[in-house]
PDB file of N, CA and C in Angstrom:
ATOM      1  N   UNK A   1      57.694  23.226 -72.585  1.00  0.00           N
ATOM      2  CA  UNK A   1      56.299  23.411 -72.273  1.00  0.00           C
ATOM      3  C   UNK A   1      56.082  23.354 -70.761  1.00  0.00           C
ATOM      4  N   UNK A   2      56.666  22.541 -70.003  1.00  0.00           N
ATOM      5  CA  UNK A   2      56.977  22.415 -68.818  1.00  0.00           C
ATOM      6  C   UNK A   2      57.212  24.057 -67.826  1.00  0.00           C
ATOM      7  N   UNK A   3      57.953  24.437 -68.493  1.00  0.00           N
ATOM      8  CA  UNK A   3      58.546  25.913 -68.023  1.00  0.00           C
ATOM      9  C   UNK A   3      57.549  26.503 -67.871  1.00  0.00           C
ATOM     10  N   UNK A   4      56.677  26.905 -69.543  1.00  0.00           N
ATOM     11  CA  UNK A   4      55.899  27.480 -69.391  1.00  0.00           C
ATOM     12  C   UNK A   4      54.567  27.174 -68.522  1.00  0.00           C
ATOM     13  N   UNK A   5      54.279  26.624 -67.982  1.00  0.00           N
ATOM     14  CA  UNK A   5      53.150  25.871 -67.283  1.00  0.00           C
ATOM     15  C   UNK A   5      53.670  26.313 -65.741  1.00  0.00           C
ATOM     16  N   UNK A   6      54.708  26.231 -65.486  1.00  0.00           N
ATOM     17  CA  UNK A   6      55.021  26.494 -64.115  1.00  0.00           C
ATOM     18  C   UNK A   6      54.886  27.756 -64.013  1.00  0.00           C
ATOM     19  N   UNK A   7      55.440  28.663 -64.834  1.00  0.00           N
ATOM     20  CA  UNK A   7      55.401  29.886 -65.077  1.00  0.00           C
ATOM     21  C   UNK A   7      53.923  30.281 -64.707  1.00  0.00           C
ATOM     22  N   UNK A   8      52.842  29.719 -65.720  1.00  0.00           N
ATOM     23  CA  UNK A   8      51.938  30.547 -65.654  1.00  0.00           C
ATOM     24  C   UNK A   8      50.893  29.921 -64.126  1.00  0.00           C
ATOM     25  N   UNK A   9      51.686  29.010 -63.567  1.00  0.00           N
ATOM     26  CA  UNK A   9      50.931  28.791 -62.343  1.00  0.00           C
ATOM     27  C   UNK A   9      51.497  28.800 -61.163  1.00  0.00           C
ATOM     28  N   UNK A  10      52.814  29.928 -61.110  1.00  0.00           N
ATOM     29  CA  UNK A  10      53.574  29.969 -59.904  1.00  0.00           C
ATOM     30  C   UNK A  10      52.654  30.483 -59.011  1.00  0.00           C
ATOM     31  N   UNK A  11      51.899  31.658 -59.340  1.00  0.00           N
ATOM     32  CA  UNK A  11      51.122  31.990 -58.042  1.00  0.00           C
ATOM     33  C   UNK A  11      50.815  31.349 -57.188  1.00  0.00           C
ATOM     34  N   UNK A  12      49.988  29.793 -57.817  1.00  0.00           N
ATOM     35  CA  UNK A  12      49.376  28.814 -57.189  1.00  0.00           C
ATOM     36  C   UNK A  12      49.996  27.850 -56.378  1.00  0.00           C
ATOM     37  N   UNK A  13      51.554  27.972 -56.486  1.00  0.00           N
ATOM     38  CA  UNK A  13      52.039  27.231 -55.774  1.00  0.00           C
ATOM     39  C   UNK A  13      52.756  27.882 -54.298  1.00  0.00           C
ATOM     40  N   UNK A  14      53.095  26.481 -53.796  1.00  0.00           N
ATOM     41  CA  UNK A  14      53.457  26.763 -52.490  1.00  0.00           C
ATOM     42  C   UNK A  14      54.990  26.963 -52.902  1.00  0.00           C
ATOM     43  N   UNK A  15      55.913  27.983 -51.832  1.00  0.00           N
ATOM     44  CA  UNK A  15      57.374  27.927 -51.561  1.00  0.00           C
ATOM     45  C   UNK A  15      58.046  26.716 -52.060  1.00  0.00           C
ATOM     46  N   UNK A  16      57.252  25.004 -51.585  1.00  0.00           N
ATOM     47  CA  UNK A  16      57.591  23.908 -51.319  1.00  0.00           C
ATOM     48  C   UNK A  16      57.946  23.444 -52.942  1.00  0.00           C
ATOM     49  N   UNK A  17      55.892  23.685 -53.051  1.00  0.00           N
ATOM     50  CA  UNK A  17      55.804  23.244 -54.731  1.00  0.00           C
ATOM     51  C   UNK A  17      56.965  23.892 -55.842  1.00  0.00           C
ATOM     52  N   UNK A  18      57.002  25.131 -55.567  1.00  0.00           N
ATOM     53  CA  UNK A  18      57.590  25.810 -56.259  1.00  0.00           C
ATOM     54  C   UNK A  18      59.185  25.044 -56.833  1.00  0.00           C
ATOM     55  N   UNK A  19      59.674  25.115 -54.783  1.00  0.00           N
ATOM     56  CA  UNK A  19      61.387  24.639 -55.428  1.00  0.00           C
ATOM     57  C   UNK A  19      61.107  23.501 -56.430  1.00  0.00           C
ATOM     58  N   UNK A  20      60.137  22.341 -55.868  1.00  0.00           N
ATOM     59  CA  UNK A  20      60.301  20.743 -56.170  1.00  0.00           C
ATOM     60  C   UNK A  20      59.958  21.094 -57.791  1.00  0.00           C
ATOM     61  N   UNK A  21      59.090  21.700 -57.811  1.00  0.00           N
ATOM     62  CA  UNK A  21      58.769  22.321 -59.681  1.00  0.00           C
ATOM     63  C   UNK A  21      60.030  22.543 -60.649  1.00  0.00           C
ATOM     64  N   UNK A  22      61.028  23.330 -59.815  1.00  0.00           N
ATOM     65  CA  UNK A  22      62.257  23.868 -60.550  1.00  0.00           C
ATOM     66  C   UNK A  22      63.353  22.559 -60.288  1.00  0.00           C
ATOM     67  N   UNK A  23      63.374  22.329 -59.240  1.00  0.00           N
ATOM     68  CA  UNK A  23      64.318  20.998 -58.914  1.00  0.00           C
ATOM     69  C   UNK A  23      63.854  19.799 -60.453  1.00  0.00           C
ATOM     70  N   UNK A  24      62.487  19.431 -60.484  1.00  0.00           N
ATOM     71  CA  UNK A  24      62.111  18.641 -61.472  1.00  0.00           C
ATOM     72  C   UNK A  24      62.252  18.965 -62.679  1.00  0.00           C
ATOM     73  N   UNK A  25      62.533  20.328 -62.633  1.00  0.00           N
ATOM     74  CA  UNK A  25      62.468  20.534 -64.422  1.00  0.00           C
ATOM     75  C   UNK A  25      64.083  20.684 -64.533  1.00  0.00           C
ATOM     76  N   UNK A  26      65.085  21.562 -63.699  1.00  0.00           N
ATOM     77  CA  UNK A  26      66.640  20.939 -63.552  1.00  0.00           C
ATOM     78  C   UNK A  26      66.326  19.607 -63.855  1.00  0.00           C
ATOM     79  N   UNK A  27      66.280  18.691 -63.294  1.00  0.00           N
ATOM     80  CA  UNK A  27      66.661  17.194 -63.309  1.00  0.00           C
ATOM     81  C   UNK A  27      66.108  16.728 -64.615  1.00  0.00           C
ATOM     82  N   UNK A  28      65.905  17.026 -65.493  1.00  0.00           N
ATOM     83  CA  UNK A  28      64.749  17.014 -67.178  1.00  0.00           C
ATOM     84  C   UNK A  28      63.379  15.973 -66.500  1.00  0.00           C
ATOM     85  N   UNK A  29      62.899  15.989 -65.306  1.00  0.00           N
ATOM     86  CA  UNK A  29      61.375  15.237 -65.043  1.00  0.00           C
ATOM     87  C   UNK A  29      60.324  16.292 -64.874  1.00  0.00           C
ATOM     88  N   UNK A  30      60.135  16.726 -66.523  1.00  0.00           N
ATOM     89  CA  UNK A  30      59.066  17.809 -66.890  1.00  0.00           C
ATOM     90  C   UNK A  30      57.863  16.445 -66.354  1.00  0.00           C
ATOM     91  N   UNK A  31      57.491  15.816 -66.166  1.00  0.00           N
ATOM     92  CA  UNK A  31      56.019  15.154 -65.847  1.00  0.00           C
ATOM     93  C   UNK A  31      55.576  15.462 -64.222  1.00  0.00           C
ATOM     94  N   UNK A  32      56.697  14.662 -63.595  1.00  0.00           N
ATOM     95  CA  UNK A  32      56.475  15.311 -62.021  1.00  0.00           C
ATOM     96  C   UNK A  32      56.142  16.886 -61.964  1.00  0.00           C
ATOM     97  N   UNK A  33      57.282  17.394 -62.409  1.00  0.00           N
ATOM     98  CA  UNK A  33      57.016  19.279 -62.446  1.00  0.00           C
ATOM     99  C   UNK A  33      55.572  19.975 -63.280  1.00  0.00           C
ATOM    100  N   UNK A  34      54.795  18.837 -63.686  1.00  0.00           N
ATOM    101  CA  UNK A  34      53.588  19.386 -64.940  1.00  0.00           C
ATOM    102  C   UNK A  34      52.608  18.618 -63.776  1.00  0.00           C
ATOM    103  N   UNK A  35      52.695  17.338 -63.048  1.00  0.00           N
ATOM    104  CA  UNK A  35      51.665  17.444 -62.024  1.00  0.00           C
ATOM    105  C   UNK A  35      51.693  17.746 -60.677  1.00  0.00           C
ATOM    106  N   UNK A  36      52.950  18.191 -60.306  1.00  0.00           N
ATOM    107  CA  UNK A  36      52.306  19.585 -58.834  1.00  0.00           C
ATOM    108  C   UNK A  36      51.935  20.847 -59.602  1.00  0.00           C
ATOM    109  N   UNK A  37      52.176  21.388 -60.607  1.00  0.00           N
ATOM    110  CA  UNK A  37      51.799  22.760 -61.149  1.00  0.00           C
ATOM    111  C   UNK A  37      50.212  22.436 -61.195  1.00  0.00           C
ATOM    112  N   UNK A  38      49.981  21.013 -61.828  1.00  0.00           N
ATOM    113  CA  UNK A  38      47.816  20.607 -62.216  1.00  0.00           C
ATOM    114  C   UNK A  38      47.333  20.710 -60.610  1.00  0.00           C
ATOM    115  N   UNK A  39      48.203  19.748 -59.878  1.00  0.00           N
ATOM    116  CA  UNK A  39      47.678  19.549 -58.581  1.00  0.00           C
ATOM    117  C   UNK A  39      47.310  20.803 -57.681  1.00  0.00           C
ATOM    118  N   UNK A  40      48.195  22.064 -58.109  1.00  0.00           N
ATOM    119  CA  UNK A  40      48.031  23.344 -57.557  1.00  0.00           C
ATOM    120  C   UNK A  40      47.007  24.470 -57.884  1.00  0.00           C
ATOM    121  N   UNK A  41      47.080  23.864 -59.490  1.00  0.00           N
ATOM    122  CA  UNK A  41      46.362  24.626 -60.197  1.00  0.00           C
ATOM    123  C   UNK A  41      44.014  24.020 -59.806  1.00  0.00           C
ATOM    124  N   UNK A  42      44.495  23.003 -59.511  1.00  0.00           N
ATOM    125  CA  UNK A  42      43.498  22.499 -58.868  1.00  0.00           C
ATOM    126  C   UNK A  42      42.916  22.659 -57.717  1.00  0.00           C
ATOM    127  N   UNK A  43      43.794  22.948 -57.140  1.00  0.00           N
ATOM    128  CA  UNK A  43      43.633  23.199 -55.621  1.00  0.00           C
ATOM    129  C   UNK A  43      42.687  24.663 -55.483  1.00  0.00           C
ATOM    130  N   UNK A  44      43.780  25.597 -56.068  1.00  0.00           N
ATOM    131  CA  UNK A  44      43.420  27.019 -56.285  1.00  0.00           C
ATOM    132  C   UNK A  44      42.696  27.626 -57.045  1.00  0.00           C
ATOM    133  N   UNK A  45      41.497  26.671 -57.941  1.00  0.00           N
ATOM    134  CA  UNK A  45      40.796  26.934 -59.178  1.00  0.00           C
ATOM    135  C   UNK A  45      41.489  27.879 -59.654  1.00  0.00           C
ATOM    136  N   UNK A  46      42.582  27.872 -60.455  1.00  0.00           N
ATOM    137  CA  UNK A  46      42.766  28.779 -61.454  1.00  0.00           C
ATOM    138  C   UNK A  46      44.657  29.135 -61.170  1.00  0.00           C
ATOM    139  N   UNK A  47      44.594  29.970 -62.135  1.00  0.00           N
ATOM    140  CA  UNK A  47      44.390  30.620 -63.269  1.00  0.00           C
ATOM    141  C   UNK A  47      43.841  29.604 -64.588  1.00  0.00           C
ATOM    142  N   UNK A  48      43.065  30.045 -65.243  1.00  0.00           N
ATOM    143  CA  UNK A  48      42.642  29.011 -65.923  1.00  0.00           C
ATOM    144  C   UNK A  48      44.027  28.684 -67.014  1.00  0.00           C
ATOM    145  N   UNK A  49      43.968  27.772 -67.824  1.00  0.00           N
ATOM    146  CA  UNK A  49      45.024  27.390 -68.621  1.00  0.00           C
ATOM    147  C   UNK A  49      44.519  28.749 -69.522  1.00  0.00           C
ATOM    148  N   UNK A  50      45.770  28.967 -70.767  1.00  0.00           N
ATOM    149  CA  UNK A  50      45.161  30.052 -72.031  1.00  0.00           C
ATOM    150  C   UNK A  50      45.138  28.553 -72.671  1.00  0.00           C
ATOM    151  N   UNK A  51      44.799  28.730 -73.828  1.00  0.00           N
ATOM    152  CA  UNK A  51      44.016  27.559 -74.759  1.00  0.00           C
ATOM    153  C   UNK A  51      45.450  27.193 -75.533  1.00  0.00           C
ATOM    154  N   UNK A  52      46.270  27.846 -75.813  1.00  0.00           N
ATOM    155  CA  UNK A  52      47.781  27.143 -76.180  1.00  0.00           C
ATOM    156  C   UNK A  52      48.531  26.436 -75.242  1.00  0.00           C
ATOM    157  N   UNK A  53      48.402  26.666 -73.984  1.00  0.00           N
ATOM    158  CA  UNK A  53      49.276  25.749 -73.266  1.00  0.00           C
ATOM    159  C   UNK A  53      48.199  24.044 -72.972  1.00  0.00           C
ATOM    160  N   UNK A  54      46.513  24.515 -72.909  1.00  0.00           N
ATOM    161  CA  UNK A  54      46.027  23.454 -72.577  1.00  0.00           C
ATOM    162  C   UNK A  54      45.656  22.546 -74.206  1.00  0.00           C
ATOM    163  N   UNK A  55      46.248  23.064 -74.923  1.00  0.00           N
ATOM    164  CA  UNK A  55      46.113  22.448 -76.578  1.00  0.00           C
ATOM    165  C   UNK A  55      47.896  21.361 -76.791  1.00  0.00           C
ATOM    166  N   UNK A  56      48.794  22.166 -75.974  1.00  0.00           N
ATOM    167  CA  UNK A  56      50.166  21.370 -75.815  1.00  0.00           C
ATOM    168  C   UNK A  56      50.198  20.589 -74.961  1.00  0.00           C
ATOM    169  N   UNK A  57      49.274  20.311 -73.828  1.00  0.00           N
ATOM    170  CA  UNK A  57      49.087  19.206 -72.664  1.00  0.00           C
ATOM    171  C   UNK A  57      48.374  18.377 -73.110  1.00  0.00           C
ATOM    172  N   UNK A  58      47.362  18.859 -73.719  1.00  0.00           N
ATOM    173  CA  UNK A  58      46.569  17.759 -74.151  1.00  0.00           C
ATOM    174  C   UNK A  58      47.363  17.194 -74.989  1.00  0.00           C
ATOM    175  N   UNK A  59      47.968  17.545 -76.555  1.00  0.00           N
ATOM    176  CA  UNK A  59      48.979  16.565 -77.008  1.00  0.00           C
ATOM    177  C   UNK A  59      49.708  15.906 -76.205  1.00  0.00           C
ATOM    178  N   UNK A  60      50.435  16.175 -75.590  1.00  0.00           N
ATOM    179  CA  UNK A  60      51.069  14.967 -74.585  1.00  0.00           C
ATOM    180  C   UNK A  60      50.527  13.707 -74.266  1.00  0.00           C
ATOM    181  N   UNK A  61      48.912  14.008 -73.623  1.00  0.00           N
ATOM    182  CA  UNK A  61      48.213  12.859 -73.313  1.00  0.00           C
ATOM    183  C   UNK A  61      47.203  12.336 -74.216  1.00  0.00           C
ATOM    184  N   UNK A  62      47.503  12.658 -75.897  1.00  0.00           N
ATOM    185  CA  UNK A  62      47.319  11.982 -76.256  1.00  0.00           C
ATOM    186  C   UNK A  62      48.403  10.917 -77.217  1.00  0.00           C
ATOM    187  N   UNK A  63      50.078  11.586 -76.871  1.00  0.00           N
ATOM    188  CA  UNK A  63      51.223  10.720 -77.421  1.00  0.00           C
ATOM    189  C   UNK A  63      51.514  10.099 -76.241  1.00  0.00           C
ATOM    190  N   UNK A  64      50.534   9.485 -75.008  1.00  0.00           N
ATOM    191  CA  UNK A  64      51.165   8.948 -74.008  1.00  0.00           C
ATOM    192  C   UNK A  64      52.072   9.696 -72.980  1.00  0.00           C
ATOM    193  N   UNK A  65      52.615  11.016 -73.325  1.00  0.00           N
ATOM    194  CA  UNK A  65      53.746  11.585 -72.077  1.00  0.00           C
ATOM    195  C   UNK A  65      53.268  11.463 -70.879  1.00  0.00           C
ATOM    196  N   UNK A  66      52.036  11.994 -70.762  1.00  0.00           N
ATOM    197  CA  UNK A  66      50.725  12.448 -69.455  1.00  0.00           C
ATOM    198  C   UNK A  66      50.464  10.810 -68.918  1.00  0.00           C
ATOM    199  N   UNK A  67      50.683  10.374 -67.673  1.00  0.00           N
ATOM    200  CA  UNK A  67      49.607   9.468 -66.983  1.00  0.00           C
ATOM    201  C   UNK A  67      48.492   9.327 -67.066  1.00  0.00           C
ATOM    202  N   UNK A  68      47.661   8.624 -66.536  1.00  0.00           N
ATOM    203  CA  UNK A  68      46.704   8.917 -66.218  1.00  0.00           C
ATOM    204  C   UNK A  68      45.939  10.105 -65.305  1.00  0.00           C
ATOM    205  N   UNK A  69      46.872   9.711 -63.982  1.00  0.00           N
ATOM    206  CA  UNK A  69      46.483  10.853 -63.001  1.00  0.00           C
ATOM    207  C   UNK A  69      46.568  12.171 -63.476  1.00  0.00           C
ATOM    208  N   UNK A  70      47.623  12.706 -64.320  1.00  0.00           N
ATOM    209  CA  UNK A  70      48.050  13.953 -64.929  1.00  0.00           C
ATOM    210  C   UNK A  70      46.932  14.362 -66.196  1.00  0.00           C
ATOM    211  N   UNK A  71      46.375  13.486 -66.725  1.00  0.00           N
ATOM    212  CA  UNK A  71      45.165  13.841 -67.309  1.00  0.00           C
ATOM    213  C   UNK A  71      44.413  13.846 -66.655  1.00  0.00           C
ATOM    214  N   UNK A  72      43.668  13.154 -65.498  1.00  0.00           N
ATOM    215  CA  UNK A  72      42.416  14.112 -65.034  1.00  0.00           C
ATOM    216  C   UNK A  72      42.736  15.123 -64.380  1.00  0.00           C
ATOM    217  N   UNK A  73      43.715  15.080 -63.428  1.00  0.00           N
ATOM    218  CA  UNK A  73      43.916  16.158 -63.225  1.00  0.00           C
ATOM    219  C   UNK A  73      43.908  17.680 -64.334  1.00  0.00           C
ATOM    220  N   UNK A  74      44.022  17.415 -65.502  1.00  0.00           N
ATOM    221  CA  UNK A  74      44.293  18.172 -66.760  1.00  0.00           C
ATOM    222  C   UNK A  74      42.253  18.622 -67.080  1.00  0.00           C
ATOM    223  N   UNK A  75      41.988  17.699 -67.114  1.00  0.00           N
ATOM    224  CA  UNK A  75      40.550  17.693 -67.456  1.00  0.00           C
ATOM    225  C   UNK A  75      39.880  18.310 -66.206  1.00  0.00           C
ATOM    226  N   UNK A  76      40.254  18.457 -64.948  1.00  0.00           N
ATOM    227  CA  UNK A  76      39.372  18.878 -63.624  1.00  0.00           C
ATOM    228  C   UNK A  76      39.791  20.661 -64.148  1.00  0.00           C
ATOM    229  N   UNK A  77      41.070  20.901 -64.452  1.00  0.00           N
ATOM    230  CA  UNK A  77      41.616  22.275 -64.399  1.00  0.00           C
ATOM    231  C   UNK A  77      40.799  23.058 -65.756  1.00  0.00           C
ATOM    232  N   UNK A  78      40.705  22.272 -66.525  1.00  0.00           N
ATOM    233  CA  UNK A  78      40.058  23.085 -68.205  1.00  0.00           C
ATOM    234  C   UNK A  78      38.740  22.574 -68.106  1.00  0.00           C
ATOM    235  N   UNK A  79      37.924  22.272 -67.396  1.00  0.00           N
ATOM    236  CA  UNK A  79      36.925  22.136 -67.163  1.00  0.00           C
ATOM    237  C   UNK A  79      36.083  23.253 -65.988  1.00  0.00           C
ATOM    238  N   UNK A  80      37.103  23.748 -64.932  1.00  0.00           N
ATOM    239  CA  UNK A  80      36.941  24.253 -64.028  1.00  0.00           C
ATOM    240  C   UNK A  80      37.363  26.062 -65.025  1.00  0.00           C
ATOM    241  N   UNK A  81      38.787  25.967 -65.768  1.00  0.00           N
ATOM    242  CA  UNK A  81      38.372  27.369 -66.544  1.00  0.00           C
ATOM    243  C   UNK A  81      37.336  27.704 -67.217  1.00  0.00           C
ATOM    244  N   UNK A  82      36.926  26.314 -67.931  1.00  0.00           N
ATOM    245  CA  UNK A  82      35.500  26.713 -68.908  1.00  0.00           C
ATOM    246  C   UNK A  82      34.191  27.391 -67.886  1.00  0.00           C
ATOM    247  N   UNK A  83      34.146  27.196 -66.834  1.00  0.00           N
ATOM    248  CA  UNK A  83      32.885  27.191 -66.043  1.00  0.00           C
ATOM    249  C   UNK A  83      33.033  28.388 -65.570  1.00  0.00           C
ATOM    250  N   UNK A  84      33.960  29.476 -65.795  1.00  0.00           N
ATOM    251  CA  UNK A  84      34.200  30.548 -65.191  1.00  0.00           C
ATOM    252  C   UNK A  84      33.449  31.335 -66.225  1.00  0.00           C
ATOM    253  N   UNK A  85      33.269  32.521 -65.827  1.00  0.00           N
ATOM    254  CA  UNK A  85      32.430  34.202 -66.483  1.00  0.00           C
ATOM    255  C   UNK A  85      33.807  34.491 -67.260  1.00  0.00           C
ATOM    256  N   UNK A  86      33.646  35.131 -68.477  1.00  0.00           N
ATOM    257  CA  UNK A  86      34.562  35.381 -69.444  1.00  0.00           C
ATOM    258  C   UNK A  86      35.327  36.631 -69.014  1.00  0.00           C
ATOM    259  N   UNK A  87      34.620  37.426 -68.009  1.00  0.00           N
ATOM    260  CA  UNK A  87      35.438  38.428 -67.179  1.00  0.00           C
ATOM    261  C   UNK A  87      36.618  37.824 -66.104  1.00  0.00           C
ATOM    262  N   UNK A  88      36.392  36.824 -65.878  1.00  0.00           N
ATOM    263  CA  UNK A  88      37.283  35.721 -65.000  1.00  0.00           C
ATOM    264  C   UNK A  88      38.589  34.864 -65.734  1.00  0.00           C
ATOM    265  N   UNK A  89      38.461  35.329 -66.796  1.00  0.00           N
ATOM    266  CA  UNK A  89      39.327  34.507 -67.565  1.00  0.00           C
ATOM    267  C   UNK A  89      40.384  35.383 -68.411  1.00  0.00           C
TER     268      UNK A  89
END
């Protein structure tokens, strides 16, 4: 799930974010690599999540995987897609 999340928010990241994203998911620390992808995805309002990847994050934080910080951050990003024009999405 990790993969896919980076995937769908490489745009948003920096060169930097990017390697440390792939370095973290090599090393199996999908959590670090799932909050620079939120932190980016935050930064850059968007791409918004599609509703399957933000339906598999949210499970996480609610079996505990997700921090704290990694859930709001989670909640600023699907809060910020909802508020967009459906042509925006």
């Amino acid at each position: 799930m990790a993969w896919d999340l980076v995937e769908h928010g490489r745009a948003t990241l920096t060169i930097a974010e990017l390697n440390a994203a792939f370095v973290r998911l090599g090393v199996g620390d999908d959590r670090e690599a799932i909050d620079i992808v939120l932190k980016a995805l935050h930064r850059a309002a968007g791409p918004p999540l599609p509703d399957q990847l933000l339906d598999r994050l949210t499970q996480l934080g609610q079996v505990g995987y997700l921090d704290e910080h990694a859930l709001d951050l989670l909640a600023k990003v699907s809060r910020a897609g909802a508020q967009r024009p459906p042509s925006a999405q």
